[in-house]
Structure formats: C-alpha cells, structure tokens
PDB file of N, CA and C in Angstrom:
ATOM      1  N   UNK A   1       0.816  -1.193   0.000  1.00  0.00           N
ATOM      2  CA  UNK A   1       0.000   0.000   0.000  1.00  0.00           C
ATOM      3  C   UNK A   1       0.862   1.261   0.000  1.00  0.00           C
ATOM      4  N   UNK A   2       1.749   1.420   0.962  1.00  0.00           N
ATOM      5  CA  UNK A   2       2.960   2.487   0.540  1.00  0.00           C
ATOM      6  C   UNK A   2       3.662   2.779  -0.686  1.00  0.00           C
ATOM      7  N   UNK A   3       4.397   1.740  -1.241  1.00  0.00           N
ATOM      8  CA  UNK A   3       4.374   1.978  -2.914  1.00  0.00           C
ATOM      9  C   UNK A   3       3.253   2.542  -3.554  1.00  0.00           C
ATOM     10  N   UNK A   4       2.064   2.166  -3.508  1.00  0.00           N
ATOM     11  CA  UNK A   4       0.614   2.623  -4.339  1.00  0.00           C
ATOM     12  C   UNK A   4       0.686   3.935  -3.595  1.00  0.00           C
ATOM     13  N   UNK A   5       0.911   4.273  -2.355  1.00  0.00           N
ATOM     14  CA  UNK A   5       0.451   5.681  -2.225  1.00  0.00           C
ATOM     15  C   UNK A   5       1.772   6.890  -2.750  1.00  0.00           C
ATOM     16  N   UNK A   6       2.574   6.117  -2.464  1.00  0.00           N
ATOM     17  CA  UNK A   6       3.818   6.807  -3.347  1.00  0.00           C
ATOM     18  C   UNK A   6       3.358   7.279  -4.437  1.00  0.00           C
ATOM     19  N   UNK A   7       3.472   5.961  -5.164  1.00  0.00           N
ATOM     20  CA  UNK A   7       2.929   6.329  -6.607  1.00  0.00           C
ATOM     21  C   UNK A   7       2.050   7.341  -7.269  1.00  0.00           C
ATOM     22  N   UNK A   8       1.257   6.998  -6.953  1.00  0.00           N
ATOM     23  CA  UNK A   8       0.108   7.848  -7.035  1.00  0.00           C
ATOM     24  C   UNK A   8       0.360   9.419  -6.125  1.00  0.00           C
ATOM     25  N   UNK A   9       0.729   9.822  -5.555  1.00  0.00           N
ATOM     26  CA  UNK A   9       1.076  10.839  -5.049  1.00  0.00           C
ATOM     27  C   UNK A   9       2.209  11.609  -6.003  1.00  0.00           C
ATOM     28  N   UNK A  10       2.877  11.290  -6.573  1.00  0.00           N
ATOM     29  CA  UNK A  10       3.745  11.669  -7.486  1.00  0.00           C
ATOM     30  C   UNK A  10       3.257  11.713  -8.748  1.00  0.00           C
ATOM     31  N   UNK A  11       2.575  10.913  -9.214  1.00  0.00           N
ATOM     32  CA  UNK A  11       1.923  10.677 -10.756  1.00  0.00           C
ATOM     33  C   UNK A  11       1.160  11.835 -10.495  1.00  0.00           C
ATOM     34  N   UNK A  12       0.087  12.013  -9.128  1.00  0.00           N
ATOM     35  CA  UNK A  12      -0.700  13.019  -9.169  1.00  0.00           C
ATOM     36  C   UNK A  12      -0.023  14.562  -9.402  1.00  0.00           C
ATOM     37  N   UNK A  13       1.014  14.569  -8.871  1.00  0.00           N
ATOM     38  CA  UNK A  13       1.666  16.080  -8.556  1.00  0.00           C
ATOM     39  C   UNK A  13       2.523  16.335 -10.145  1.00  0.00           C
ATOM     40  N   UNK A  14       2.264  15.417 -11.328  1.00  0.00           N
ATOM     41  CA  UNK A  14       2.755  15.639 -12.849  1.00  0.00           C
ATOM     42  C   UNK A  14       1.950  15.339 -13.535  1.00  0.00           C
ATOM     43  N   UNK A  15       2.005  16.428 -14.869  1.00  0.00           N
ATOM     44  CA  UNK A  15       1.528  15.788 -15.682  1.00  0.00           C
ATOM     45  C   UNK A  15       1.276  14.755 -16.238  1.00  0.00           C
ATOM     46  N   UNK A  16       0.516  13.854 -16.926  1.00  0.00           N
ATOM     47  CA  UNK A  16      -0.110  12.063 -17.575  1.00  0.00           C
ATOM     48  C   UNK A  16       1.369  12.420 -17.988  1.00  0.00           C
ATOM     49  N   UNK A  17       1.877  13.471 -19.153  1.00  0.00           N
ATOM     50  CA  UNK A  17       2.584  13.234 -20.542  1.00  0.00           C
ATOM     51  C   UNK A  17       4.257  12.912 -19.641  1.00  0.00           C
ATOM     52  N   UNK A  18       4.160  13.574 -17.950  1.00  0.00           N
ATOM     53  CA  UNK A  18       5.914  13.298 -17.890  1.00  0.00           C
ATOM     54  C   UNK A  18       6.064  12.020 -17.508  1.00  0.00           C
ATOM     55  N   UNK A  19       5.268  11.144 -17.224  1.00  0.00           N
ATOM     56  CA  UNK A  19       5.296   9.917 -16.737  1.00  0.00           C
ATOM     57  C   UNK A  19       4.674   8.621 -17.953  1.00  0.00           C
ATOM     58  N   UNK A  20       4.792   9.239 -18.926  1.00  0.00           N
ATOM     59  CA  UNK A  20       4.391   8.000 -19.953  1.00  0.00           C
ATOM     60  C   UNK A  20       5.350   8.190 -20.605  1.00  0.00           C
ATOM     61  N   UNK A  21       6.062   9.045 -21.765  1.00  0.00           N
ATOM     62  CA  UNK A  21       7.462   8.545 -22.368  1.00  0.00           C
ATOM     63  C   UNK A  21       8.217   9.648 -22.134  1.00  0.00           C
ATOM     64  N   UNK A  22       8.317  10.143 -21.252  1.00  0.00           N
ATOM     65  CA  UNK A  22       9.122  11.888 -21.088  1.00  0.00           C
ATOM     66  C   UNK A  22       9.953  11.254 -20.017  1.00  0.00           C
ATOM     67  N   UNK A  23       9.854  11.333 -18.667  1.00  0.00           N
ATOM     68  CA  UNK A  23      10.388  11.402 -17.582  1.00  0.00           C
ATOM     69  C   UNK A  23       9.991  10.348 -16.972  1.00  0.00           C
ATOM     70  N   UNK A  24      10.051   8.683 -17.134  1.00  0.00           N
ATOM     71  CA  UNK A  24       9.521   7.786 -16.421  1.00  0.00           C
ATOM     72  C   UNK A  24      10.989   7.925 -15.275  1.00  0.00           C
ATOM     73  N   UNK A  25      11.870   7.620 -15.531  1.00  0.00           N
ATOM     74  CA  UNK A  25      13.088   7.425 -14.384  1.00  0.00           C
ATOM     75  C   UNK A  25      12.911   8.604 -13.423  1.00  0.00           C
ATOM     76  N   UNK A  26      12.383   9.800 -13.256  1.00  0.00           N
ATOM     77  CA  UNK A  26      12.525  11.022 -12.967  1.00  0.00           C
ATOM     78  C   UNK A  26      11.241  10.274 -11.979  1.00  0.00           C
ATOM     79  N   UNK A  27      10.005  10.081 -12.605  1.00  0.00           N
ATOM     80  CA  UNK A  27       8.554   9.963 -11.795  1.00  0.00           C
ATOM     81  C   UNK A  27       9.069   8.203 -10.719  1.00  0.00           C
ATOM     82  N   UNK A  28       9.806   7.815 -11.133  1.00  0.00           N
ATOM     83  CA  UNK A  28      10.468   6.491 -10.434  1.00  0.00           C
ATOM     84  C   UNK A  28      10.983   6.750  -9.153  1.00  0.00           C
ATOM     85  N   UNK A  29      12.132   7.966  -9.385  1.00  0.00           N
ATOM     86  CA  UNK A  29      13.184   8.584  -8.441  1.00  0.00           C
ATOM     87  C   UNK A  29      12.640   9.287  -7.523  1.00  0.00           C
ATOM     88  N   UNK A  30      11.255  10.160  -7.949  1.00  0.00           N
ATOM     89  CA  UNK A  30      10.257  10.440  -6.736  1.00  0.00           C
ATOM     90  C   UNK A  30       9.743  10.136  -5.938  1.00  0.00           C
ATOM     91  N   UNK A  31       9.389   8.671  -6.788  1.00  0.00           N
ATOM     92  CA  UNK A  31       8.204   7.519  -5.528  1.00  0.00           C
ATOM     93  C   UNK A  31       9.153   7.256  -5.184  1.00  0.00           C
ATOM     94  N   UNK A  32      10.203   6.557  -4.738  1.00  0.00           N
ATOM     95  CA  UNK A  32      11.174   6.309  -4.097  1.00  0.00           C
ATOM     96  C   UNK A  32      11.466   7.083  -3.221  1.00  0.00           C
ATOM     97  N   UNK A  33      11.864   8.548  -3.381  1.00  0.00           N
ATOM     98  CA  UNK A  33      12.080   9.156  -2.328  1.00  0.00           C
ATOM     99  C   UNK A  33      10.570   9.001  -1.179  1.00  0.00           C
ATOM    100  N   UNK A  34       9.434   9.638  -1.853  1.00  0.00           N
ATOM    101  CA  UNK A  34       8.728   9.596  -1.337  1.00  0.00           C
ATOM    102  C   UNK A  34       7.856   8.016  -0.649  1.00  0.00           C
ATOM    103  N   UNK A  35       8.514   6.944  -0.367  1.00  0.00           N
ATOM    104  CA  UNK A  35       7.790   5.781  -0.475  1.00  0.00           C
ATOM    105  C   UNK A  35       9.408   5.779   0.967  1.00  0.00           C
ATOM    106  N   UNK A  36      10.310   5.992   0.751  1.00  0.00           N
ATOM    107  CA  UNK A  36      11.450   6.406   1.783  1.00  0.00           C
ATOM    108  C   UNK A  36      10.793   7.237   3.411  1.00  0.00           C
ATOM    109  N   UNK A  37      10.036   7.938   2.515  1.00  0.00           N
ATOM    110  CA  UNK A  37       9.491   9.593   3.523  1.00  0.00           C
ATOM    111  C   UNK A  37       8.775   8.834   4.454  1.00  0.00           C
ATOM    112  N   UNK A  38       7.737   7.817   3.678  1.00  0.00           N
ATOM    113  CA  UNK A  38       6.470   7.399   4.269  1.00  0.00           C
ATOM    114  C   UNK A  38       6.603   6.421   5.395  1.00  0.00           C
ATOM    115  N   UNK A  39       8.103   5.598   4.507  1.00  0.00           N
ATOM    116  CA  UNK A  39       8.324   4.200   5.363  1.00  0.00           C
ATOM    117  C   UNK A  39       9.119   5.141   7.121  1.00  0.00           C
ATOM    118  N   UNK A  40      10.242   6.168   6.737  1.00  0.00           N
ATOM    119  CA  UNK A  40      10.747   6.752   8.012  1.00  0.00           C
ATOM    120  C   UNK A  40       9.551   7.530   8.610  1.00  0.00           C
ATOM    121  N   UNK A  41       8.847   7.923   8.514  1.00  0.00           N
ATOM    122  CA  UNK A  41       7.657   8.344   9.107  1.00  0.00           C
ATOM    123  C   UNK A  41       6.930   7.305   9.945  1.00  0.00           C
ATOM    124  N   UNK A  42       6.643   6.282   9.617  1.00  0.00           N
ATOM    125  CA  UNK A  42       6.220   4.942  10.411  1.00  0.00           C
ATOM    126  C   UNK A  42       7.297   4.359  11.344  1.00  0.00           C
ATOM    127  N   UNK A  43       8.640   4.737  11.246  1.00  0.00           N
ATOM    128  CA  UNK A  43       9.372   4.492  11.818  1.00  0.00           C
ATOM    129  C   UNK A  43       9.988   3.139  11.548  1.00  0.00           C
ATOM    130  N   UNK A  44      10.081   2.556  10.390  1.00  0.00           N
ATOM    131  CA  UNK A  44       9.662   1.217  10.013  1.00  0.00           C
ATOM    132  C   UNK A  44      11.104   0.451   9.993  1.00  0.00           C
ATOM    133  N   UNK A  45      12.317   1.531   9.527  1.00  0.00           N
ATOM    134  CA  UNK A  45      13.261   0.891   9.303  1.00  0.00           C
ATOM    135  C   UNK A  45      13.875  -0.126   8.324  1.00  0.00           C
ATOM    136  N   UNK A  46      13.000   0.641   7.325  1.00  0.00           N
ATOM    137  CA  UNK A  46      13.628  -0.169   5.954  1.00  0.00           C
ATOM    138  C   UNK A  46      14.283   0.713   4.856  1.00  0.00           C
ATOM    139  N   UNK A  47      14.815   0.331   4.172  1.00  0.00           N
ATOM    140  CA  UNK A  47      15.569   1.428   3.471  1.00  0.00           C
ATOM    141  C   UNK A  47      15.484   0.864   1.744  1.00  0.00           C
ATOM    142  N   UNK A  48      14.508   2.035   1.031  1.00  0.00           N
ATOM    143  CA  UNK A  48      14.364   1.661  -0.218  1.00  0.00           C
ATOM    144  C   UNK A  48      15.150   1.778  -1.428  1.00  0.00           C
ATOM    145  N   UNK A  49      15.204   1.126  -1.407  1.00  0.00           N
ATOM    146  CA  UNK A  49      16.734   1.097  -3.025  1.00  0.00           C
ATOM    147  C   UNK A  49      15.984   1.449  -4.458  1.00  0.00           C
ATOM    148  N   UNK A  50      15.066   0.954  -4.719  1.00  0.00           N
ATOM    149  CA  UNK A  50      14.295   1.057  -5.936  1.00  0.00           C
ATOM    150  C   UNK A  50      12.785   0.921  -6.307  1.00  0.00           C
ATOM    151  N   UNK A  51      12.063   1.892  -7.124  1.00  0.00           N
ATOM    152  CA  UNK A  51      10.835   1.757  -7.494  1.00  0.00           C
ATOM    153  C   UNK A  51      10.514   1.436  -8.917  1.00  0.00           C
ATOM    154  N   UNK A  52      10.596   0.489  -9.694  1.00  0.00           N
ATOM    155  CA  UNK A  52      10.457   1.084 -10.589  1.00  0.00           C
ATOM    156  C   UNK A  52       9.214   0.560 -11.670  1.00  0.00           C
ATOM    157  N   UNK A  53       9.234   1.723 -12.603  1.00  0.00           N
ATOM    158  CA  UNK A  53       7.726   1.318 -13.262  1.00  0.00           C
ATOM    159  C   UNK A  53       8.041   0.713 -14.417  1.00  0.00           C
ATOM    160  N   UNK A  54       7.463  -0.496 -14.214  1.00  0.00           N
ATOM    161  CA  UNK A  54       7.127  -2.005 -15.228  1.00  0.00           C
ATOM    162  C   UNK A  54       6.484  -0.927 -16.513  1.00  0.00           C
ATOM    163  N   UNK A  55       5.248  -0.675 -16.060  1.00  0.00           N
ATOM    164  CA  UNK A  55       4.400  -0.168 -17.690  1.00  0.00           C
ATOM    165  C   UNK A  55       3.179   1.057 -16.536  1.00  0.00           C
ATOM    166  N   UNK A  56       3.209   2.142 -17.639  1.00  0.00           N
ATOM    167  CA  UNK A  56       2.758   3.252 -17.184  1.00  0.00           C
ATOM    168  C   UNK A  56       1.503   3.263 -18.364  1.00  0.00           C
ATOM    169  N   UNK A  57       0.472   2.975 -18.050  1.00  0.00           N
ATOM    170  CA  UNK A  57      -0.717   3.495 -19.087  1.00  0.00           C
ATOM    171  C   UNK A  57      -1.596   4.476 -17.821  1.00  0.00           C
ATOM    172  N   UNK A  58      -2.355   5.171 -18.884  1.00  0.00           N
ATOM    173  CA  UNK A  58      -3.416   6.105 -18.023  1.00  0.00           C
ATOM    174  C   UNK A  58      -4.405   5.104 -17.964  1.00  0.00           C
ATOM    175  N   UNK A  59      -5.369   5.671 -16.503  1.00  0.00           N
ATOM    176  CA  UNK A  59      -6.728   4.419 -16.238  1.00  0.00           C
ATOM    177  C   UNK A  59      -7.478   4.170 -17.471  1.00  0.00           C
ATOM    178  N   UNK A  60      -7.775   3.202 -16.930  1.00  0.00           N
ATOM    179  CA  UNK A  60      -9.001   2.899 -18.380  1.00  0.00           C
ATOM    180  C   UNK A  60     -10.186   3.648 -18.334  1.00  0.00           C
ATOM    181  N   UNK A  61     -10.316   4.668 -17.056  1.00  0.00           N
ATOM    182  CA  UNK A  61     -11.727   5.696 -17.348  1.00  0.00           C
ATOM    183  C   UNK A  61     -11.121   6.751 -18.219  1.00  0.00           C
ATOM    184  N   UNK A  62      -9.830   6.813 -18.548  1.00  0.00           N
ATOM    185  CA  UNK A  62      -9.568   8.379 -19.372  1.00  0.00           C
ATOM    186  C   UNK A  62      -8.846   7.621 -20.425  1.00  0.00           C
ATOM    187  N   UNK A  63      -8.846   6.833 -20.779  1.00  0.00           N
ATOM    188  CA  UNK A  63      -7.763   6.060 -22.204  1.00  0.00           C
ATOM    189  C   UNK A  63      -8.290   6.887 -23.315  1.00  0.00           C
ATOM    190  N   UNK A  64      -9.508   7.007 -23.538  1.00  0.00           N
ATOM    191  CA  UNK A  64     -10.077   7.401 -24.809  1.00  0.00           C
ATOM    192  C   UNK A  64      -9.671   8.812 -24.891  1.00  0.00           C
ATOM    193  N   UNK A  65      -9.971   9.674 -23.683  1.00  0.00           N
ATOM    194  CA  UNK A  65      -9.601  10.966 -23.392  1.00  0.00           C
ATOM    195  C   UNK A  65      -8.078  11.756 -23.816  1.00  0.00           C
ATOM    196  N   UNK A  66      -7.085  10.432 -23.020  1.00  0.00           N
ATOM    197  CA  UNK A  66      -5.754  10.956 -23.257  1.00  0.00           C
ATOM    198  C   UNK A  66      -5.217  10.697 -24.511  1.00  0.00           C
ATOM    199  N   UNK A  67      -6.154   9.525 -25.800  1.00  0.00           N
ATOM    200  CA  UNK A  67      -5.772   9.323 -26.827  1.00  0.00           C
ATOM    201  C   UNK A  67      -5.888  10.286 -28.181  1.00  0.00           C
ATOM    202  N   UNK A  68      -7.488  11.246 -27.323  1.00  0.00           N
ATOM    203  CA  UNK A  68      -7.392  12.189 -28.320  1.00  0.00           C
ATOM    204  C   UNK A  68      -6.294  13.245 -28.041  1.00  0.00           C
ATOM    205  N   UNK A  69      -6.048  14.034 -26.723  1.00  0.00           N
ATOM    206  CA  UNK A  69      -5.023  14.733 -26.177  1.00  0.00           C
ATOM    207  C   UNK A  69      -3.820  14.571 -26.855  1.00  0.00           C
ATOM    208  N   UNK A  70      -3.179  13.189 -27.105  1.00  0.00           N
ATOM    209  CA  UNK A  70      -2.741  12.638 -27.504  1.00  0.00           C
ATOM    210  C   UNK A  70      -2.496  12.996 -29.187  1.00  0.00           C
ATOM    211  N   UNK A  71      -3.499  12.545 -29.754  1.00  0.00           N
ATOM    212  CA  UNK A  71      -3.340  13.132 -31.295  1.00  0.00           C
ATOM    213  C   UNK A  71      -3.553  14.717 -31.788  1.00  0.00           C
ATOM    214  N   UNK A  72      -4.566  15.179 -30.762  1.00  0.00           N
ATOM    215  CA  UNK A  72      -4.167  16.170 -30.725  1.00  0.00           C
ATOM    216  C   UNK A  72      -3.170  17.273 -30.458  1.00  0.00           C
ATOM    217  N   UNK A  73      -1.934  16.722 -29.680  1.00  0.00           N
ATOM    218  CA  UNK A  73      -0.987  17.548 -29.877  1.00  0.00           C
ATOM    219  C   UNK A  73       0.344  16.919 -31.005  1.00  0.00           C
ATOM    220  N   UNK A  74      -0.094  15.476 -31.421  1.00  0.00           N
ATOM    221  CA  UNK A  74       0.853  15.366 -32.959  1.00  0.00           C
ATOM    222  C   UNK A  74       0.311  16.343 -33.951  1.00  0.00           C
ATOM    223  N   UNK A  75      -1.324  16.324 -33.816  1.00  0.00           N
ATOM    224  CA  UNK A  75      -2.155  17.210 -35.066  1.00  0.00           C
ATOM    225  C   UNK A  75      -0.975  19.232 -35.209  1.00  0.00           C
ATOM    226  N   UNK A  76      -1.207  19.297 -33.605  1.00  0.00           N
ATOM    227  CA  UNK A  76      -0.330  20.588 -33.862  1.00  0.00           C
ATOM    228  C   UNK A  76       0.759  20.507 -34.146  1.00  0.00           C
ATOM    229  N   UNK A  77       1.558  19.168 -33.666  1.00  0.00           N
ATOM    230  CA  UNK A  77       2.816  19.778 -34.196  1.00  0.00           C
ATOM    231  C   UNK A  77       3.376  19.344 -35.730  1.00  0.00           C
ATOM    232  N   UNK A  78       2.214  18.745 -36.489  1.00  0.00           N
ATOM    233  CA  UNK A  78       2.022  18.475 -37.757  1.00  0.00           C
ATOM    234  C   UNK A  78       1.892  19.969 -38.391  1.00  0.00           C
ATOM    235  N   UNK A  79       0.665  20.366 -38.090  1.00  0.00           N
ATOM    236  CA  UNK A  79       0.679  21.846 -38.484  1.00  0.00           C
ATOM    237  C   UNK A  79       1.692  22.874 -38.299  1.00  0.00           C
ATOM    238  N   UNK A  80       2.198  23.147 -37.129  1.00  0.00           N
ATOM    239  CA  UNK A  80       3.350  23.620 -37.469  1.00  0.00           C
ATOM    240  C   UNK A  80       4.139  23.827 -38.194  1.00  0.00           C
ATOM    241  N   UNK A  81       4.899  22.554 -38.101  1.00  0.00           N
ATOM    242  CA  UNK A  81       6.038  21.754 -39.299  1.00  0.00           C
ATOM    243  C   UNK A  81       5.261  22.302 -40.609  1.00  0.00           C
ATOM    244  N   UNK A  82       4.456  22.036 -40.745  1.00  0.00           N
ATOM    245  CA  UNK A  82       3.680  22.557 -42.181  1.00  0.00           C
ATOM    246  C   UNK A  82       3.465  23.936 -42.876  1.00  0.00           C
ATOM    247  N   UNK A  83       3.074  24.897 -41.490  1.00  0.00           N
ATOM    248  CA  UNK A  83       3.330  26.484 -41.516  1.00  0.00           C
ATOM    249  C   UNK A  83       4.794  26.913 -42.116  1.00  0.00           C
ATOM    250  N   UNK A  84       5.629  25.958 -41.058  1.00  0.00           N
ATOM    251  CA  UNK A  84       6.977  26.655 -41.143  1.00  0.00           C
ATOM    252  C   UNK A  84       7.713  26.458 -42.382  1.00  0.00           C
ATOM    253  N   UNK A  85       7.298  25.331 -42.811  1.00  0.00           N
ATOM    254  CA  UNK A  85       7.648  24.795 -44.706  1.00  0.00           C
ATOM    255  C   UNK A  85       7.145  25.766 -45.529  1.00  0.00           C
TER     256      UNK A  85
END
C-alpha cells in the first residue's frame, strides 16, 4: 500500500505526458524518495533502493480521453512543421 500511495502521489503532482514517455526514471526517483518519507515516518526501518515502473498506461476511465489529447498535440505539431515549410 505504501508503494501505491507513493505512486500515485507523485503521478498526481505531474503531468499524464511526464510519466508516460518523457520522464519515467525522474517519476520512479520520486516515488522512491517519497515511499522512503512514508516508510521513516512509520518508523519502520527499511531502506528503499528502488521503485520502478514495469508499464505506465493512463486508467481505463480516461484512455479514450488521453488518446485524443494525444493526437491532438501530434495534429499541432504536424501543423506547425507545415506552416513553417
């Protein structure tokens, strides 16, 4: 449950886009610290070496959502590229 609240506490405090192909090691190195914070806070006495994320998709209530988001910012930077030609 500490990992999950890690997690999610960090995923929450970034954007979907830095934690799917931008900055996964970066959103890793956070929960870790923070999954560190939670465990010395309990007083627990364990010491975390590594978090790391297997596979990062958005929930399945927003998939459809982040897929248009998604094409919608290739669509702009299609246009762009296209302006600037």
């Amino acid at each position: 449950m500490a990992a999950e609240i890690a997690v999610r506490g960090v995923i929450g405090r970034n954007p979907i886009q830095a934690a799917l192909p931008d900055r996964p090691q970066q959103i890793a190195t956070d929960a870790q610290d923070e999954r560190q914070r939670l465990r010395d806070a309990q007083g627990a006495g364990i010491l975390v070496i590594q978090v790391p994320l297997q596979r990062v998709d958005p929930p399945a209530e927003v998939t459809d959502a982040f897929n248009d988001a998604q094409r919608a910012r290739a669509e702009r930077v299609r246009a762009r590229n296209e302006a600037a030609a």
